[in-house]
Protein backbone atom coordinates (compact mmCIF):
# COMPACT_ATOMS: atom_id res chain seq x y z
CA UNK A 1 2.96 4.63 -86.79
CA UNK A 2 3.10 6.35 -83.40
CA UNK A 3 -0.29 6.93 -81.82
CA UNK A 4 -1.30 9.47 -79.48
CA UNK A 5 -2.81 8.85 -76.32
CA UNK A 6 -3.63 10.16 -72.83
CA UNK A 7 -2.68 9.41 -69.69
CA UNK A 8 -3.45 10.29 -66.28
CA UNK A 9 -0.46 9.69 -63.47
CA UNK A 10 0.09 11.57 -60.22
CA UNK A 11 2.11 14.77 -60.43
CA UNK A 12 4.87 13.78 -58.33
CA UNK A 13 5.72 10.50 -60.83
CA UNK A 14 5.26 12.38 -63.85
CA UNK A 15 8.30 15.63 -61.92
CA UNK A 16 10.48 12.44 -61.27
CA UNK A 17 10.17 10.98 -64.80
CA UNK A 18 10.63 13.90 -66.61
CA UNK A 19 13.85 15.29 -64.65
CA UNK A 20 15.01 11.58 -65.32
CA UNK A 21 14.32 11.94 -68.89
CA UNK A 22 16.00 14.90 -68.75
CA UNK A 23 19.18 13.73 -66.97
CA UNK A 24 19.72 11.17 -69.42
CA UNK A 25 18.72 13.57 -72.37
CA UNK A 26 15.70 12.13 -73.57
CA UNK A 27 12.26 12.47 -74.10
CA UNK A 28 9.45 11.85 -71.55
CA UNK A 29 8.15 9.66 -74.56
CA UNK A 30 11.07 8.19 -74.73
CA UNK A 31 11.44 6.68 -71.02
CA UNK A 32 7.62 5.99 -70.58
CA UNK A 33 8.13 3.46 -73.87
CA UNK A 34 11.25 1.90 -72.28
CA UNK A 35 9.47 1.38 -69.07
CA UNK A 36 5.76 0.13 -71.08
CA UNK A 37 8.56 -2.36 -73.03
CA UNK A 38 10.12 -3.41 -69.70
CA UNK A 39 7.02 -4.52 -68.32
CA UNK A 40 6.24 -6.20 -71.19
CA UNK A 41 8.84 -8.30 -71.56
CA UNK A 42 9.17 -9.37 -68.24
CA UNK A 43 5.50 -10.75 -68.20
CA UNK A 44 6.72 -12.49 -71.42
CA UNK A 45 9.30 -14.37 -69.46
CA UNK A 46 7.14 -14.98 -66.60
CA UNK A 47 4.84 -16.49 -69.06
CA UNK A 48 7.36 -18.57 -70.94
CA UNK A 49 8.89 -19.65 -67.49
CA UNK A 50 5.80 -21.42 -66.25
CA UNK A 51 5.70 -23.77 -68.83
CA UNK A 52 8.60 -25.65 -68.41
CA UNK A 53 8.29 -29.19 -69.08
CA UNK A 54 9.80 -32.18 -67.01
CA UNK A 55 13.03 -33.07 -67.54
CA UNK A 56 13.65 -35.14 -71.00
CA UNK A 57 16.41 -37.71 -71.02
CA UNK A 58 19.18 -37.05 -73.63
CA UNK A 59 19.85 -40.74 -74.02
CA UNK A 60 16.45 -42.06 -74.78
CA UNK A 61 14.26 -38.78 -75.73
CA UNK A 62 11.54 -40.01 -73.31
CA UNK A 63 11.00 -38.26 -69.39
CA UNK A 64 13.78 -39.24 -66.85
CA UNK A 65 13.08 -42.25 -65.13
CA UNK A 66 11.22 -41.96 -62.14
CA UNK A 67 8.77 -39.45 -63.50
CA UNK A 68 5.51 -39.69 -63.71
CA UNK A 69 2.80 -37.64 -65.70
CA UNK A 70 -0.03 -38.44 -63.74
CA UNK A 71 1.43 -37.88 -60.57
CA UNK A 72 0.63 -34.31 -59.64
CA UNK A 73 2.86 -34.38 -56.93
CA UNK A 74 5.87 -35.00 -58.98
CA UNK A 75 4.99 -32.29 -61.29
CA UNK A 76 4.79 -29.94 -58.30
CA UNK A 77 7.93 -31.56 -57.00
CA UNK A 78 9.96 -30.44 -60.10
CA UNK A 79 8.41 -27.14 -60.65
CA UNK A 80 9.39 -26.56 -56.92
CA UNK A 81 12.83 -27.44 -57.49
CA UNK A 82 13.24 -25.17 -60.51
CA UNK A 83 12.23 -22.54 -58.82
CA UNK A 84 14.21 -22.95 -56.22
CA UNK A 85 16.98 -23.28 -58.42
CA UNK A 86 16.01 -19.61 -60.09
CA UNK A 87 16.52 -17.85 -57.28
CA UNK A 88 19.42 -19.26 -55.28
C-alpha cells in the first residue's frame, strides 16, 4: 500500500521535476519514486562492491598463490587493483 508523505524541496527542483514529469507524461509521483529507487539501488551496489573477496583459484578452490590473509597490504593491493580495473 502506497503511503502518503510530505516533503519539503526548493521551488526551483520541484518546476524542473514536474515539467519533466510532464514531458515524459507522467506523474510527479511517478519520477520522484524512480529517482528514490535509483538511489537505492546504486547504494546497493556500492555496498555489494566492497566486499569482494580475493581472488579464488579455479584449480584448487583455495586463494591464488601468493596471497596472503594476514597481510593487509595485499588486501589493499587487490582491492586497489579492482578498482582500478572498474573504472578504466
Amino acid at each position: 500500500m502506497a503511503e502518503r508523505t510530505t516533503v519539503r524541496l526548493p521551488e526551483d527542483l520541484v518546476r524542473r521535476a514536474k515539467r519533466k514529469a510532464a514531458a515524459e507524461g507522467r506523474s510527479l509521483t511517478a519520477l520522484i519514486e524512480d529517482g528514490l529507487r535509483r538511489v537505492l539501488n546504486e547504494r546497493a551496489q556500492a555496498d555489494r562492491a566492497r566486499r569482494d573477496l580475493p581472488p579464488v583459484s579455479r584449480a584448487t578452490g583455495g586463494l591464488m598463490p601468493g596471497i596472503d590473509l594476514s597481510e593487509g597490504a595485499t588486501l589493499q593491493e587487490i582491492e586497489d587493483l579492482r578498482h582500478a580495473e572498474r573504472l578504466g
